[in-house]
C-alpha atoms as a PDB file:
ATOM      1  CA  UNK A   1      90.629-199.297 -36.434  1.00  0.00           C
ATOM      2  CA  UNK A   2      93.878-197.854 -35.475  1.00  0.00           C
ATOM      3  CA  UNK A   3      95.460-201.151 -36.820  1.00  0.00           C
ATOM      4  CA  UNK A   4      94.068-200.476 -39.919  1.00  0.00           C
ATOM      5  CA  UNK A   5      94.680-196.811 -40.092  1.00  0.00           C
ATOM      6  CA  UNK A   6      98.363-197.705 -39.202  1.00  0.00           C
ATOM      7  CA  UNK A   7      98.478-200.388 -42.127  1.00  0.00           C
ATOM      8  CA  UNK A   8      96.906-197.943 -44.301  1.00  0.00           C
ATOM      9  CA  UNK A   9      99.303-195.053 -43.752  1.00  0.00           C
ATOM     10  CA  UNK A  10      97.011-191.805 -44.549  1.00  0.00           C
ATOM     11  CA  UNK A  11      93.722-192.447 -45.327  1.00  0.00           C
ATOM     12  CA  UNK A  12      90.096-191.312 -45.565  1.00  0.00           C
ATOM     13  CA  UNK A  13      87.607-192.454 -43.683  1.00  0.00           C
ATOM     14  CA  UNK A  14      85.736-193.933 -46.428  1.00  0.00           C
ATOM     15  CA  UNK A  15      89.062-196.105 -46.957  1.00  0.00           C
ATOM     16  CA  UNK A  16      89.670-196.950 -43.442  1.00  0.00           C
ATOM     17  CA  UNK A  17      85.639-198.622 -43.476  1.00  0.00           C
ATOM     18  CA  UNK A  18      86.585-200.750 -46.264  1.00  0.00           C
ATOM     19  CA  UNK A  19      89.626-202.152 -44.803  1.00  0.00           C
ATOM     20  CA  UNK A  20      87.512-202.755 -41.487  1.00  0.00           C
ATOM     21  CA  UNK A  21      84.442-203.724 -43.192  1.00  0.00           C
ATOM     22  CA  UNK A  22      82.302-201.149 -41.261  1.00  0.00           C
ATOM     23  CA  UNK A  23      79.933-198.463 -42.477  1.00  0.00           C
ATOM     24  CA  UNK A  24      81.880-195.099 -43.347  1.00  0.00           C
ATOM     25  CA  UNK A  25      79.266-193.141 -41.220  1.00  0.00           C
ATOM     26  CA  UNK A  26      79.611-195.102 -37.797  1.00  0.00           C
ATOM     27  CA  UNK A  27      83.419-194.889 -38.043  1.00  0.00           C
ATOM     28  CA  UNK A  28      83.356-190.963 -37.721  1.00  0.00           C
ATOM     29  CA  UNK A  29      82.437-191.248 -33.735  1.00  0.00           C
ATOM     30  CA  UNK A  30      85.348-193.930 -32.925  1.00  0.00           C
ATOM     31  CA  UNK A  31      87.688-192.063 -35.021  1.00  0.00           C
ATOM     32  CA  UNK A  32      86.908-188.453 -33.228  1.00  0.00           C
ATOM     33  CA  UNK A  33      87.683-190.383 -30.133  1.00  0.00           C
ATOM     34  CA  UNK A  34      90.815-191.432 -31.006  1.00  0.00           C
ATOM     35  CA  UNK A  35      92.027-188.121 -32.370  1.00  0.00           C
ATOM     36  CA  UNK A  36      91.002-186.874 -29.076  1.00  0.00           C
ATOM     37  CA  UNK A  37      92.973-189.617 -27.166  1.00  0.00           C
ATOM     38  CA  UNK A  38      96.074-188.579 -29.727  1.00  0.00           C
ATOM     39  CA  UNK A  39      96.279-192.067 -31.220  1.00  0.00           C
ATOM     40  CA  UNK A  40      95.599-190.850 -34.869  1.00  0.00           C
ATOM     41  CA  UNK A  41      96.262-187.097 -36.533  1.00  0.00           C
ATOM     42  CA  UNK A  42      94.631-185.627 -38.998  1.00  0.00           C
ATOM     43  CA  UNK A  43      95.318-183.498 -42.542  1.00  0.00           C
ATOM     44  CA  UNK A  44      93.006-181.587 -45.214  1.00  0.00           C
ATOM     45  CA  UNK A  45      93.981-182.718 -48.451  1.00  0.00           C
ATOM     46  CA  UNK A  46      91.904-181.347 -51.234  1.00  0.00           C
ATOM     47  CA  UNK A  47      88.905-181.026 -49.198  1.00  0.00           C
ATOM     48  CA  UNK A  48      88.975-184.295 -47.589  1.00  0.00           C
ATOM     49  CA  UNK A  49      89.849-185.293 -44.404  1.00  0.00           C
ATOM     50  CA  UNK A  50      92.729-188.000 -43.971  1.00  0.00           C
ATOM     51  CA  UNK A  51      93.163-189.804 -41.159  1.00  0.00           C
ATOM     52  CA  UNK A  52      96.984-191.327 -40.044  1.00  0.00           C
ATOM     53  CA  UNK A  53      98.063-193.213 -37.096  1.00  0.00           C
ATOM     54  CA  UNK A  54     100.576-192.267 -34.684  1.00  0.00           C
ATOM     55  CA  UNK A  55     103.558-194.037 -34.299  1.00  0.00           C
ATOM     56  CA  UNK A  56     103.277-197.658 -31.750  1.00  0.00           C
ATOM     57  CA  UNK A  57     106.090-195.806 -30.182  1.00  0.00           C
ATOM     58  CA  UNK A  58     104.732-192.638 -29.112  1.00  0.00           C
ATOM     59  CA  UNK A  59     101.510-194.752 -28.014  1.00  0.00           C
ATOM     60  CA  UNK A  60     103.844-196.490 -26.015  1.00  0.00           C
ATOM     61  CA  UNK A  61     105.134-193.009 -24.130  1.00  0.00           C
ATOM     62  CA  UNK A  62     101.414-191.358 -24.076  1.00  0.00           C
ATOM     63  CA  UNK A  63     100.611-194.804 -21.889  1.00  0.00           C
ATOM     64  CA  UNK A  64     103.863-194.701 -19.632  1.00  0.00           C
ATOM     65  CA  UNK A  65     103.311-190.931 -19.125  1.00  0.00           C
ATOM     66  CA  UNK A  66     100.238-192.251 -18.147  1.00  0.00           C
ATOM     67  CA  UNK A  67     101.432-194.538 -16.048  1.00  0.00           C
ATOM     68  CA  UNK A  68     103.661-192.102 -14.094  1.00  0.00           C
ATOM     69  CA  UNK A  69     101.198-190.026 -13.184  1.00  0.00           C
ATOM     70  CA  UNK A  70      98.922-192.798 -11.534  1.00  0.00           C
ATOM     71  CA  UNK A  71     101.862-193.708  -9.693  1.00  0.00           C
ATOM     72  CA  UNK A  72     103.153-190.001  -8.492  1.00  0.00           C
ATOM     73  CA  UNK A  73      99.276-189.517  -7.134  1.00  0.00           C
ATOM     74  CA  UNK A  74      99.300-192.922  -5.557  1.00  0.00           C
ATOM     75  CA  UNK A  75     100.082-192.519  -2.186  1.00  0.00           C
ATOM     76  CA  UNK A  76      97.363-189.461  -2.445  1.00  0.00           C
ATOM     77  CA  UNK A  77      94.810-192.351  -3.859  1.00  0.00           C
ATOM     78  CA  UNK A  78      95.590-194.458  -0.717  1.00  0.00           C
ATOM     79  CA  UNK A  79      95.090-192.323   1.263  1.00  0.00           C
ATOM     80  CA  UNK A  80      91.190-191.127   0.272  1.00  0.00           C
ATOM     81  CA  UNK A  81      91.068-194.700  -0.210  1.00  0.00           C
ATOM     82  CA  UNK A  82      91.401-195.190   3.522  1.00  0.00           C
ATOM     83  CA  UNK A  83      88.626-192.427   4.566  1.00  0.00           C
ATOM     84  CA  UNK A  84      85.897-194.724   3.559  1.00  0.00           C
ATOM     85  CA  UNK A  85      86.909-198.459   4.887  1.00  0.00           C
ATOM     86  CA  UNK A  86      83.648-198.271   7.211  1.00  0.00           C
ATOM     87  CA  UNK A  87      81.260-199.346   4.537  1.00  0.00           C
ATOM     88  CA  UNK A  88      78.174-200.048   5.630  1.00  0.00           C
ATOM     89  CA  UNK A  89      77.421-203.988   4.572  1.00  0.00           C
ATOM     90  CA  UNK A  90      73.864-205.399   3.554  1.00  0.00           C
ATOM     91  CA  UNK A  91      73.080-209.426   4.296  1.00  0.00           C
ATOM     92  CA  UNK A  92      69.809-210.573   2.913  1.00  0.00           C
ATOM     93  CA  UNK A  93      67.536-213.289   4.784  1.00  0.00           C
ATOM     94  CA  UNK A  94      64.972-215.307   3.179  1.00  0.00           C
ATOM     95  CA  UNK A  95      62.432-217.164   4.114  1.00  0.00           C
ATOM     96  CA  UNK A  96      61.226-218.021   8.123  1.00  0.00           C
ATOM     97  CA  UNK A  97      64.924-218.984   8.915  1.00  0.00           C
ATOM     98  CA  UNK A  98      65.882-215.761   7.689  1.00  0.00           C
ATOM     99  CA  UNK A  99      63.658-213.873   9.769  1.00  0.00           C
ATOM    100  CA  UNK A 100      64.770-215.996  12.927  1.00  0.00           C
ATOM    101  CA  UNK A 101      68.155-214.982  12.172  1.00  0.00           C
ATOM    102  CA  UNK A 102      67.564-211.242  11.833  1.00  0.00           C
ATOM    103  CA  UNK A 103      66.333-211.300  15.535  1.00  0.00           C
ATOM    104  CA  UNK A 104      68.271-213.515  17.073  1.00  0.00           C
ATOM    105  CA  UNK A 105      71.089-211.089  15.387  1.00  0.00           C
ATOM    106  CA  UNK A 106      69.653-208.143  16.896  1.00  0.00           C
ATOM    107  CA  UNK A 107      70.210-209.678  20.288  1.00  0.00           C
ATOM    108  CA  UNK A 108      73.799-209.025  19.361  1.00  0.00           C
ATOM    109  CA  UNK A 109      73.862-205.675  19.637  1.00  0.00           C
ATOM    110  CA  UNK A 110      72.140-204.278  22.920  1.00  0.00           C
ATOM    111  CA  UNK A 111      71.954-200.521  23.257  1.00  0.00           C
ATOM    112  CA  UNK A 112      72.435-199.551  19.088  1.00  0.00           C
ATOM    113  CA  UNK A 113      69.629-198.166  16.950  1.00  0.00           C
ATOM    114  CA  UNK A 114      69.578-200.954  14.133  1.00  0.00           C
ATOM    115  CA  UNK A 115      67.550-200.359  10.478  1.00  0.00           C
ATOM    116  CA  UNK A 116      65.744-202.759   8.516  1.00  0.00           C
ATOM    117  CA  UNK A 117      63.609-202.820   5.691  1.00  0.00           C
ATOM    118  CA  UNK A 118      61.428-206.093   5.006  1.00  0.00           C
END
């Protein structure tokens, strides 16, 4: 869609369907979220909305401004990230091997609470 907004220069949305080869009504939602992610502007122009895509080039700085901000928070990221490495892990057993295996792993842990659910 923004390919085709771009191609088309300024546009309405009925325009912008056609060149797609979508329905004018289900365009409206996936155009409001790309005027919201400031990938295409729009203008009145005798009581109808047009719709215009913003230059490749200042897509290209909204991602690397983007991009600099995930990597000035990074070390901030890492180090939540680290809080939670004790995940607790789940193994599933099957079968009368399985269950032989759940108790003879029990044995491995003498003195600790251990849950299961069968």
């Amino acid at each position: 869609m923004y390919l085709a907004t771009l191609e088309l220069g300024q546009a309405p949305a009925s325009q912008i369907a056609r060149k797609i080869q979508e329905n004018r009504v289900t365009i409206y939602s996936a155009l409001q979220n790309m005027i919201t992610k400031h990938w295409i502007l729009t203008v009145r122009k005798n009581k109808v909305v047009q719709y215009s895509a913003v230059s490749p080039k200042t897509l290209l700085k909204i991602a690397q401004e983007k991009a600099d901000l995930i990597s000035e928070k990074m070390p901030e990221f890492l180090a939540l990230s680290t809080l939670f490495n004790d995940k607790p892990s789940v193994q599933f057993y099957e079968g009368l091997d399985g269950l032989k295996l759940v108790y003879e792993d029990t044995l491995n842990y003498p003195g600790t609470t251990m849950k299961a659910f069968l």
